[in-house]
Each structure stands twice: as C-alpha cells, then as structure tokens.
Protein backbone atom coordinates (compact mmCIF):
# COMPACT_ATOMS: atom_id res chain seq x y z
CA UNK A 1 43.62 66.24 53.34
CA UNK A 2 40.36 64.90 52.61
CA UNK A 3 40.33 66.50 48.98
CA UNK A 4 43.80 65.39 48.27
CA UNK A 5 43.05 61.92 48.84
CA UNK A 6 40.13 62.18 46.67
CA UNK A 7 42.42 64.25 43.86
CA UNK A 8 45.48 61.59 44.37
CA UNK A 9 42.51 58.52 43.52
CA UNK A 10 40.51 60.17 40.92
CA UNK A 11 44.27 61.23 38.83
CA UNK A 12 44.97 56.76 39.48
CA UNK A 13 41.74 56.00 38.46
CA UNK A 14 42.37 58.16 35.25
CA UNK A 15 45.14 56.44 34.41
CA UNK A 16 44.58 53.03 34.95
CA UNK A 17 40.98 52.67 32.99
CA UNK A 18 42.88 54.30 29.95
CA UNK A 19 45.79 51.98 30.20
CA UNK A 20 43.04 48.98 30.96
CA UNK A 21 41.63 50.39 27.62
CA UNK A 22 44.71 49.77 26.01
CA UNK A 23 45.94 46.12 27.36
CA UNK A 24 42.14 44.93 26.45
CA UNK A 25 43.55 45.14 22.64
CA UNK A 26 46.36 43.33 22.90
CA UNK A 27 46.51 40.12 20.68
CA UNK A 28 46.53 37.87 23.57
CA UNK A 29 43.29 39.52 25.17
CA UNK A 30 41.43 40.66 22.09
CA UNK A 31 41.89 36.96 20.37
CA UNK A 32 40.16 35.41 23.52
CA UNK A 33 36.89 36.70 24.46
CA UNK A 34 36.50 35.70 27.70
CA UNK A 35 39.67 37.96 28.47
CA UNK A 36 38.51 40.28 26.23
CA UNK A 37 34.93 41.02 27.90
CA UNK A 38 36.50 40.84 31.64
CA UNK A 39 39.09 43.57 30.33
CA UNK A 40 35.94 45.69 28.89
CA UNK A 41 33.75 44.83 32.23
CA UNK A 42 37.10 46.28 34.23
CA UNK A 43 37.66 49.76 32.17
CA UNK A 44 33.39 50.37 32.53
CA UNK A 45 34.11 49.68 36.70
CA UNK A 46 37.19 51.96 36.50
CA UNK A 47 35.93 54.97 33.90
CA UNK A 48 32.65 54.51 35.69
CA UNK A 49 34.04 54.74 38.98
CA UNK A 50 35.99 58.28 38.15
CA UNK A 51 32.93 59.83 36.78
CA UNK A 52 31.08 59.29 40.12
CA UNK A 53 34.26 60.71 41.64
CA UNK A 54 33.90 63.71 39.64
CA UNK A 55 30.25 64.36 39.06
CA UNK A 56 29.32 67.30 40.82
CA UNK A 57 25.75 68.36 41.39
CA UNK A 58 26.48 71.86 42.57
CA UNK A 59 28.68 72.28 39.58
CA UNK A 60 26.62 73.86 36.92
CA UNK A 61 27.47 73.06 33.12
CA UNK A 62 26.56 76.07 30.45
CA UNK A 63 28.53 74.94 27.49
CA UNK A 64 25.61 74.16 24.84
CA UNK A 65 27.21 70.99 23.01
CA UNK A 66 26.46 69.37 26.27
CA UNK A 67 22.69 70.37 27.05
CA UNK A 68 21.91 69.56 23.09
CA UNK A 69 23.92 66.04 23.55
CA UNK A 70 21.56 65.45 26.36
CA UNK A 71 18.46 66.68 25.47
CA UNK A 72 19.12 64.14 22.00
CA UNK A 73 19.92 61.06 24.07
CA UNK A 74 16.58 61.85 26.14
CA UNK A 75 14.54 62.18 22.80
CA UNK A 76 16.26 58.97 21.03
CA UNK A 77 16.00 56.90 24.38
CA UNK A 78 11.95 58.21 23.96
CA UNK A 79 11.68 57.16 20.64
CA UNK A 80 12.79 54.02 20.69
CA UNK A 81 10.72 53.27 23.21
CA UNK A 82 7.93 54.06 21.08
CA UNK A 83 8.99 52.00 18.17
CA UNK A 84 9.87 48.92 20.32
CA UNK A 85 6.03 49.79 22.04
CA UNK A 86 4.82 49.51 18.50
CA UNK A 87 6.65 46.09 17.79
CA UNK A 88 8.94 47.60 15.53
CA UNK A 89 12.41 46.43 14.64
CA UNK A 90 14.67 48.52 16.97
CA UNK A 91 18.10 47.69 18.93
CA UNK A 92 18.95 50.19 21.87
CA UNK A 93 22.68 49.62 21.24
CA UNK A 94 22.90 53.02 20.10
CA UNK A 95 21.91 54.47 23.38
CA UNK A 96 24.55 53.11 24.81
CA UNK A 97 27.11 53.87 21.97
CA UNK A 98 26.27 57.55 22.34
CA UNK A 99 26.14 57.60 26.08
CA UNK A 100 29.74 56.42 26.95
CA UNK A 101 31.19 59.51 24.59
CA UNK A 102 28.39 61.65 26.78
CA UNK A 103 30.09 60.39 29.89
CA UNK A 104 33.17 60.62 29.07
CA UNK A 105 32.72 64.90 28.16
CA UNK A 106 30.94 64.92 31.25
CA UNK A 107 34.03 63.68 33.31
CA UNK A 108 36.63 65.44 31.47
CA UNK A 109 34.66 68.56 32.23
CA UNK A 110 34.53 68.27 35.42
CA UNK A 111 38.05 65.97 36.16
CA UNK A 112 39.65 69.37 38.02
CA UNK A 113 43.13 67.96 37.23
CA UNK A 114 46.17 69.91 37.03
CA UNK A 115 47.73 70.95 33.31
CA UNK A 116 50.92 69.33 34.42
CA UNK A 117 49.00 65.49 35.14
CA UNK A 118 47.14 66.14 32.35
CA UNK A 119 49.91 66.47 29.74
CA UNK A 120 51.70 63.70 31.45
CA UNK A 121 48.53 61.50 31.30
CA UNK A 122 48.46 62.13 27.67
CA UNK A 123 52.28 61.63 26.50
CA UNK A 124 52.11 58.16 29.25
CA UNK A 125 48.51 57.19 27.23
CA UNK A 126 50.64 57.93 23.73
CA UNK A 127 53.96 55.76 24.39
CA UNK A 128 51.46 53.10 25.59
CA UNK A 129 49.43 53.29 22.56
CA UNK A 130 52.51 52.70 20.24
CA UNK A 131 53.84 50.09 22.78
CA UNK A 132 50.75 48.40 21.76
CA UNK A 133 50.77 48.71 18.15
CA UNK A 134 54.47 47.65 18.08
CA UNK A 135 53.77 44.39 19.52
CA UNK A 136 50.39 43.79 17.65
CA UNK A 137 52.86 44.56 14.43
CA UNK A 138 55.57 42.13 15.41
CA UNK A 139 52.96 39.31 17.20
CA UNK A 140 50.78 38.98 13.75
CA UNK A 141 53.35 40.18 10.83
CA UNK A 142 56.36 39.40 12.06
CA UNK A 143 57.78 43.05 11.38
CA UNK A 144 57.02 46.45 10.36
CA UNK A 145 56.43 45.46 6.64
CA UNK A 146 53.02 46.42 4.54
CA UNK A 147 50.99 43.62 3.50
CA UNK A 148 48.85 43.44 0.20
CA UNK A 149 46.23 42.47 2.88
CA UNK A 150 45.74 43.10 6.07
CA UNK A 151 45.83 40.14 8.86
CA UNK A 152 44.58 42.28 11.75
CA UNK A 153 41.36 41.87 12.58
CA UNK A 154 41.36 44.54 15.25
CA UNK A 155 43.02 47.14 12.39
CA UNK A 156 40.45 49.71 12.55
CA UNK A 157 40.02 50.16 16.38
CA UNK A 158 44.01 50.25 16.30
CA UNK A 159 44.15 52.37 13.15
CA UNK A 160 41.91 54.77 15.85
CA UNK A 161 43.96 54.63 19.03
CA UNK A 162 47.24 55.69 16.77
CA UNK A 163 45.43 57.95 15.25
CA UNK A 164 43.88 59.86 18.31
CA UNK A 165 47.42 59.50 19.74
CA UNK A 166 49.39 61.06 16.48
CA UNK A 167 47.05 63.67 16.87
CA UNK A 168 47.54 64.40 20.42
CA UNK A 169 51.54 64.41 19.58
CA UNK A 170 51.15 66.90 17.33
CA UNK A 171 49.12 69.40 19.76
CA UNK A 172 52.51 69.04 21.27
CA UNK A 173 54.71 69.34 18.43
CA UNK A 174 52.83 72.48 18.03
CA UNK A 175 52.76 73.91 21.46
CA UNK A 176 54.72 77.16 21.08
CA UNK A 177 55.62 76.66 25.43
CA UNK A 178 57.42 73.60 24.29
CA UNK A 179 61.01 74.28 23.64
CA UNK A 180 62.39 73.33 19.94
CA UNK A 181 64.52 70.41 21.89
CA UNK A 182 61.76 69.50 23.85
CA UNK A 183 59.62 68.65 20.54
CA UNK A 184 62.34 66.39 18.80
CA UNK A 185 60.89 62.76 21.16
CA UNK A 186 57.38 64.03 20.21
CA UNK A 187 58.76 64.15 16.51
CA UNK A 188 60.02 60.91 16.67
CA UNK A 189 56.65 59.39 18.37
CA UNK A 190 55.02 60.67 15.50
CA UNK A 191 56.95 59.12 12.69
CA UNK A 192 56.66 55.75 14.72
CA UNK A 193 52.74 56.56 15.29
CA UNK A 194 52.80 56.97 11.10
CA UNK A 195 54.60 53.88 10.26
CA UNK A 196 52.42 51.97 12.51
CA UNK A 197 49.46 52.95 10.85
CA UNK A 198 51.35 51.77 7.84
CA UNK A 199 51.74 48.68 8.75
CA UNK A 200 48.81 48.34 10.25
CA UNK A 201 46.84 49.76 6.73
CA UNK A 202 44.70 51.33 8.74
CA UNK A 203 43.76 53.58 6.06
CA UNK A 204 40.98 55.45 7.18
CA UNK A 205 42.90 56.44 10.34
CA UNK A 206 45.84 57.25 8.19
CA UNK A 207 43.14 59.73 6.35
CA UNK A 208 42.37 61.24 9.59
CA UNK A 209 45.72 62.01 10.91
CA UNK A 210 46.49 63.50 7.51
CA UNK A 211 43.97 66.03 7.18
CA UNK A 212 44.11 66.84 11.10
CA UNK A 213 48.11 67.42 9.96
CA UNK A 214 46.37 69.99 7.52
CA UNK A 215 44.42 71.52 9.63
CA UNK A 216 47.47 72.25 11.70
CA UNK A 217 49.12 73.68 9.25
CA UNK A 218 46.39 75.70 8.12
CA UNK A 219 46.23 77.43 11.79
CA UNK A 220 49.62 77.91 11.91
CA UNK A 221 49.99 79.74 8.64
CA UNK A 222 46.77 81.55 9.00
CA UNK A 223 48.03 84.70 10.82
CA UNK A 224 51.61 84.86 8.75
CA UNK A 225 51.94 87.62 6.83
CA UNK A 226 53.58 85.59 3.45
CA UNK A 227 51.01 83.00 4.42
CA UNK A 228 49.14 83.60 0.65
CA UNK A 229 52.43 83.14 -1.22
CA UNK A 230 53.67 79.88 0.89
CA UNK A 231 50.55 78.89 -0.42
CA UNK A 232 50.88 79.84 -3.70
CA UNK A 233 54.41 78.41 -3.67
CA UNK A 234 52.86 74.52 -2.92
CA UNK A 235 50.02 74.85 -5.24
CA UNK A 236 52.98 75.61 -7.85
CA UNK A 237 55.09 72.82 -7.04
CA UNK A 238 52.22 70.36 -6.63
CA UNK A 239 50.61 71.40 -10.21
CA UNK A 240 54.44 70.95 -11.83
CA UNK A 241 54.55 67.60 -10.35
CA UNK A 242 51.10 66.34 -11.30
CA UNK A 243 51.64 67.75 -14.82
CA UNK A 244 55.08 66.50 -15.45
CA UNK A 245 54.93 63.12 -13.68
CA UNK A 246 58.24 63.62 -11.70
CA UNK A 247 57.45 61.69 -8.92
CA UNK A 248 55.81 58.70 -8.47
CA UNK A 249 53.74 56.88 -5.90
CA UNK A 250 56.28 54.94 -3.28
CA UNK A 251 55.92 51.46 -3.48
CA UNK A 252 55.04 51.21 0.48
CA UNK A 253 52.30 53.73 -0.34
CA UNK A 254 50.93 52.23 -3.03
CA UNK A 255 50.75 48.82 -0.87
CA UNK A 256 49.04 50.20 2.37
CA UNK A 257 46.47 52.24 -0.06
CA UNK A 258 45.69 49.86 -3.18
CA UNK A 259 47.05 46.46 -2.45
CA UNK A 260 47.02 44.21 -5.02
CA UNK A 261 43.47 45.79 -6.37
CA UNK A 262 43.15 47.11 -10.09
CA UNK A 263 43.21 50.58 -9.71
CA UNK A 264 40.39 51.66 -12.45
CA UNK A 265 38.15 49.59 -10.03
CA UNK A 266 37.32 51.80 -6.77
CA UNK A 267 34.96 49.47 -5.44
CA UNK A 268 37.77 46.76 -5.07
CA UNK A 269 40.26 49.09 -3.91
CA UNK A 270 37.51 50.45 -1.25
CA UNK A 271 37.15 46.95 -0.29
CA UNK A 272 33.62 46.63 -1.23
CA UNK A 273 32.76 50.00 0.48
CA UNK A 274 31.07 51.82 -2.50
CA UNK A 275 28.83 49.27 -3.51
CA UNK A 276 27.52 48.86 -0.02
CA UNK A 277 26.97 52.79 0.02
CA UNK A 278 25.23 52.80 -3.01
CA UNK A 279 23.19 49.67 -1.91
CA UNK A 280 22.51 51.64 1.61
CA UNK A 281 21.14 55.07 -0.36
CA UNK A 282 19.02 53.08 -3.20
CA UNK A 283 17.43 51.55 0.57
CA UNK A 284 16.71 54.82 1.52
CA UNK A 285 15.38 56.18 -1.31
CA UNK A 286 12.97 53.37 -1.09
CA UNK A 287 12.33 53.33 2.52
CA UNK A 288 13.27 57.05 3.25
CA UNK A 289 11.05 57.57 6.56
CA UNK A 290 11.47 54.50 8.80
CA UNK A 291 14.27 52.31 6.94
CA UNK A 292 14.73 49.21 8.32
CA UNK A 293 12.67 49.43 11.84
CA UNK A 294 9.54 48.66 8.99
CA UNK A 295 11.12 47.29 6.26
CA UNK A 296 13.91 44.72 7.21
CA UNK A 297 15.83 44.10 4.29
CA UNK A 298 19.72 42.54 4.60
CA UNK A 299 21.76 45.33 3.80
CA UNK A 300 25.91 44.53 4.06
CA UNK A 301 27.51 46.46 7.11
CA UNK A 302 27.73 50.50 5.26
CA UNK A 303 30.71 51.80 5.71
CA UNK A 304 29.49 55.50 6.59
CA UNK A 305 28.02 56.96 9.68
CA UNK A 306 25.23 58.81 8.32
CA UNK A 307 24.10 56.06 5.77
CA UNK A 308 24.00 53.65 8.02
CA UNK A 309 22.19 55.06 10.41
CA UNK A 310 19.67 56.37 8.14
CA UNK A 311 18.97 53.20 6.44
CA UNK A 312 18.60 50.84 10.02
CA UNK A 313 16.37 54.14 11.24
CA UNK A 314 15.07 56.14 8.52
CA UNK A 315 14.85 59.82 8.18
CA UNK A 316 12.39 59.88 10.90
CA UNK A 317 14.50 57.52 13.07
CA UNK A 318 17.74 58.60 12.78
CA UNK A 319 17.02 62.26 13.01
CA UNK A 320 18.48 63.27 16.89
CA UNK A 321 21.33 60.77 16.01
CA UNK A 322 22.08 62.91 12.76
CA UNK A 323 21.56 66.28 14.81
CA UNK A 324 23.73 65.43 17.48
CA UNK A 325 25.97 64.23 14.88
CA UNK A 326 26.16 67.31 12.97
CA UNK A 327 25.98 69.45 15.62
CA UNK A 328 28.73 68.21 17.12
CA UNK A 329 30.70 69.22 13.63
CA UNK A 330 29.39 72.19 13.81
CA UNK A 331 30.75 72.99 16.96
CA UNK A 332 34.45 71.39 16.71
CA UNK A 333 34.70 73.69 13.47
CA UNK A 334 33.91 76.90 15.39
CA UNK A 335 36.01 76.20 18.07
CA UNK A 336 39.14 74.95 16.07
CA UNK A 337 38.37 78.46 13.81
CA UNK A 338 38.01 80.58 16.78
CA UNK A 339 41.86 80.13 18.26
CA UNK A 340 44.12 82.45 18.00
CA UNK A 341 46.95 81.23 19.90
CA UNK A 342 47.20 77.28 20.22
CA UNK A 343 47.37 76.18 23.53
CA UNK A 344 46.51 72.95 25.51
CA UNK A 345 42.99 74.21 26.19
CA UNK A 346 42.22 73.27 22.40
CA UNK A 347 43.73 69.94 22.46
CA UNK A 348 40.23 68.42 22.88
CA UNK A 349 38.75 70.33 19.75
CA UNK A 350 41.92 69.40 17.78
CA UNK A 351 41.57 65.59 18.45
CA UNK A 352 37.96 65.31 17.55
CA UNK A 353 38.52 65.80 14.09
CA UNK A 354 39.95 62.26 14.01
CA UNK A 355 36.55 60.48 15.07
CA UNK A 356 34.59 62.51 12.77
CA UNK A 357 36.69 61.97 9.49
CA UNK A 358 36.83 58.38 9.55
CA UNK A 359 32.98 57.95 10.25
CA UNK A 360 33.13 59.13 7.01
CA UNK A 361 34.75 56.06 6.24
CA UNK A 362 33.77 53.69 8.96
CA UNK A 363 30.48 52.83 10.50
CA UNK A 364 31.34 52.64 14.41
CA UNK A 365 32.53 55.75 14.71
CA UNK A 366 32.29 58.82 16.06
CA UNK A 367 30.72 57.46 18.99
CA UNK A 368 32.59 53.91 18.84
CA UNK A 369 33.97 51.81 19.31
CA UNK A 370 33.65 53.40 22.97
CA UNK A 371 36.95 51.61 24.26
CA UNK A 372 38.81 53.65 21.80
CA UNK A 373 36.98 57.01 21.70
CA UNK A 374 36.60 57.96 25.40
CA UNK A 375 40.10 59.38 25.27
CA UNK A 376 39.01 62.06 22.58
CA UNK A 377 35.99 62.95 24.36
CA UNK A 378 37.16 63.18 27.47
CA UNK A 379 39.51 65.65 26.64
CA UNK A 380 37.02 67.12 24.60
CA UNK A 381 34.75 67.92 27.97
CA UNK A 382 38.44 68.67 29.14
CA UNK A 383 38.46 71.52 26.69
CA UNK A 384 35.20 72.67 26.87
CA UNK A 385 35.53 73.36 30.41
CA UNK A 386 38.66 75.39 29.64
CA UNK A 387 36.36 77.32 26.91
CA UNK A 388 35.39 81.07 27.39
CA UNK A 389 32.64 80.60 24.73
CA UNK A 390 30.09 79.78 27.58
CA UNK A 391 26.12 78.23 27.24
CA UNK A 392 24.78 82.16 28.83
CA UNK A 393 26.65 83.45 26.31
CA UNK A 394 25.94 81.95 23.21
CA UNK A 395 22.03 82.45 24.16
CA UNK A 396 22.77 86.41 24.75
C-alpha cells in the first residue's frame, strides 16, 4: 500500500510540473514576470520534488552517457571555481543550465512508471502543448496566418515545445503496435503541430522536426528490400523538378522562411545570424584559449551552441561543455542506428535529435531553455534505462 501511494504521487507529480511547464508560457504569464518567475519557482518545487521521490541510492546506474555527464559537470563546476578564484570573468549560469537536463535523465531513469502512464503522459503533455500554441497564435496574431515578421517574443522556446511534441507524435505515428486507425488523431496532431510552427516561424524548430521526419524515414526504409530504388525513385523526381522548375516555392513557405528579406542576402534572411557567427569565430581566432573570461570584448548574442560557448570560454574553457556536448551526439547517433525494431523504448533517443539540431541554430539550446527541454531528457533517462547497451558492457 505504502508503494502505491508513493507510485500514485510520483505519476501526479509527473504530470503536473510538465503541465506547470506549459501554463508558465502562456501570454498572460510569460508577458508578466512576476507570474512568470512564481510559475518557474513552482515547476523547480514540483520536478524537484519527483526526483527526490525517485532517486534511489541502492539503485545503481551503468549507462556511460550518465557517469561522463557527471564527471563533466564536476570538472566545469571545478574550473570555474578556479577562474572566478583568479578574478576572471566567469558566470556559473551554465552549471545550472546543464544540471536541470542532468536531473531530469536522472529521474526519467529511475521514474519506474508503467508503459501505459507513460504514453498517456506523453499524448496528455502533446494536446497541451498545441492547446498552448493555439491560443498564443490567436492571443498575439489574431489567426493562424504567417507574418513577414514575427510578433512572438517567446517564438523560439514555443518553436521547441511543438517541436519536441511533433516529434514525440511521430514515435507514435510510427509505432508498428498502434493500429492504422489508431494513428489517424496522431496524424492530425501533427499537421496542427506543423502549422503552428508556421505560424509561429519558428524556423529553427521547423528545421528540427524536418530532419527528425527524415530520420524516420530513413529507419523505416532501411531494412526494405526496394529500399535503394525508392530512393533512387525521389532523387529522380527531385533532380527533374530542380532542373525543370515545375514547382515553385508556396507563398506560405516562402513567408515563414524569407519574409520580406532579399534573398541574395543570407545574412538578412538569417536575421543577422551569420554576421554574428563570423564576428564570434574571428573572436576566437584571436582569443582562442580563454575567450572572453580574459579578454571581454561585446560580442552580439551567437546564434550557435558551440561558438558561443567557445568565444565566452575559450578552447580551454569551454572544453567539458563541448565534450559533454559532443558526446552526447555521439551517443544519440549510436543508439538511433542501433534499432532494429522501433519501439517506445527509443522514443527518448528519437526526440533528442530536436535539441541538438537547433543548437545549431540557436544559442540556449541543447541544455535550455530548461523549462522546455526537461521533457526530452527525461524521456531520454526514460530510454536509457530501457537500453540493453549497459555501462559494464560497453567497458568489456
């Protein structure tokens, strides 16, 4: 009785720091910031609360991503120590940033809930994600029409929550258990999920959905037997149409993608993005050791993960951030080529492709904006749990 009680609150508290999560960006909250930062104080009480609940000392964790994401946090948190001991120019902001991800694995891992809560946690955490975009859609535009410009200023952290929840549809849409009938809501979701993003122009998000789509696509056709003439079939059609000009760019397309910028300029239709990259690598070709902890010079907010951490730390700085961060590629490619037969144990490893493409893109994520992330990783320590490909193992 005692375990079901415990079971029964840890499942509630689940649910209600995600959906927390969720109401925190809704215009009304996220435009005041009182309401805003007692929503965020709430879902760290909540999501804090459940990993307590499921933190288990006697249960011992082999999987390797998580003693490496560790060991990193404990040699960055040591480092900049040292710099700040030095009276260098460091922020710890980024121990927190990768600690909430780290916390969230850490309770999906060892959450013990049932397949059946946890695909119903996930489709509830979906509807209420478009629920949410809906409304943000009709509150600031008025409709689901694509502006020239955008006039969200919470687009990208949006543009993420749709996008971690298209891609957690489609692990459903492609759940071979799920009946064909069964599939035709989740179908639905995501074409609602899509034009959301659309009107959103969340375009970096809209990147990341597309090429997890691909990567879908390319598991399911991996083991068909006519798999190298379907693709020899597209790359056909898709070299007629570039050659011959058939088809044209929609309109709506063209809109959430280029907006009114001159297309033979890609800095204005990146919004400023390349000329802040190439400002952030001439920085660190200057300063390539210690970036700006030594050298403070006002660099515009990069708009890529790896730049921007390399120019605030330097080479030297930066370098567990970068490790963990490519590590943690590393490891969601050889899990996503390792299955054989999808199932809901991958769902995790599927949905982390999201973060990870639009840091590309973006400079909060993977690890941020935390609000918005935890989802992923949590089901990405769901996952890992669920893995065969065990710590012992990979040392053997």
């Amino acid at each position: 009785m005692e375990y079901s009680r415990k079971y029964i609150l840890r499942t509630w508290l689940l649910f209600a720091s995600f959906i927390v999560a969720l109401v925190a960006y809704m215009p009304d909250i996220i435009d005041n910031s009182s309401a805003y930062n007692t929503f965020r104080f709430a879902n760290y009480m909540l999501f804090g609360s459940l990993f307590f609940l499921t933190f288990n000392m006697k249960h011992k964790v082999y999987q390797r991503i998580i003693f490496v994401y560790s060991f990193v946090i404990y040699i960055f948190l040591l480092e900049s120590l040292l710099f700040s001991s030095l009276g260098f120019n460091i922020e710890f902001n980024d121990i927190l940033e990768i600690s909430i991800p780290f916390i969230a694995i850490l309770t999906g891992y060892n959450i013990n809930i049932s397949t059946k809560r946890y695909l119903n946690f996930l489709i509830i955490y979906c509807i209420a994600a478009t629920m949410l975009s809906v409304y943000t859609a009709y509150y600031y535009i008025g409709g689901f029409t694509i502006l020239d410009q955008s006039l969200i200023d919470s687009k990208n952290a949006l543009g993420a929550i749709l996008s971690n929840s298209g891609a957690i549809i489609m692990c459903m849409i492609f759940l071979k258990d799920i009946s064909k009938s069964r599939k035709i809501p989740f179908v639905i979701f995501f074409i609602i999920i899509c034009a959301c993003l659309l009107v959103l122009r969340a375009r970096a998000a809209f990147v990341a959905l597309l090429f997890c789509f691909l990567v879908f696509l390319w598991l399911f056709f991996r083991y068909k037997k006519n798999k190298y003439l379907i693709l020899g079939v597209i790359i056909i059609i898709l070299g007629l149409i570039y050659l011959f000009g058939s088809i044209n760019m929609p309109a709506f397309l063209k809109d959430f993608f280029f907006g009114t910028s001159d297309l033979n300029d890609l800095n204005m239709v990146s919004t400023g993005r390349i000329d802040r990259n190439l400002a952030a690598i001439k920085f660190i070709s200057d300063y390539p050791m210690l970036g700006q902890i030594t050298n403070y010079e006002y660099l515009e907010w990069v708009h890529n993960y790896v730049l921007l951490k390399v120019s605030q730390y330097g080479l030297l700085g930066s370098f567990p951030l970068l490790c963990l961060y490519f590590y943690l590629i590393w490891t969601i490619i050889k899990k996503i080529t390792r299955i054989r037969e999808f199932s809901i144990d991958d769902f995790g490893y599927m949905t982390m492709i999201i973060p990870i493409i639009i840091s590309i893109m973006e400079p909060s994520f993977p690890f941020g904006p935390g609000s918005v992330q935890v989802i992923v990783y949590f089901m990405f320590g769901y996952s890992l749990n669920k893995s065969k490909w065990i710590f012992n193992n990979n040392f053997n």
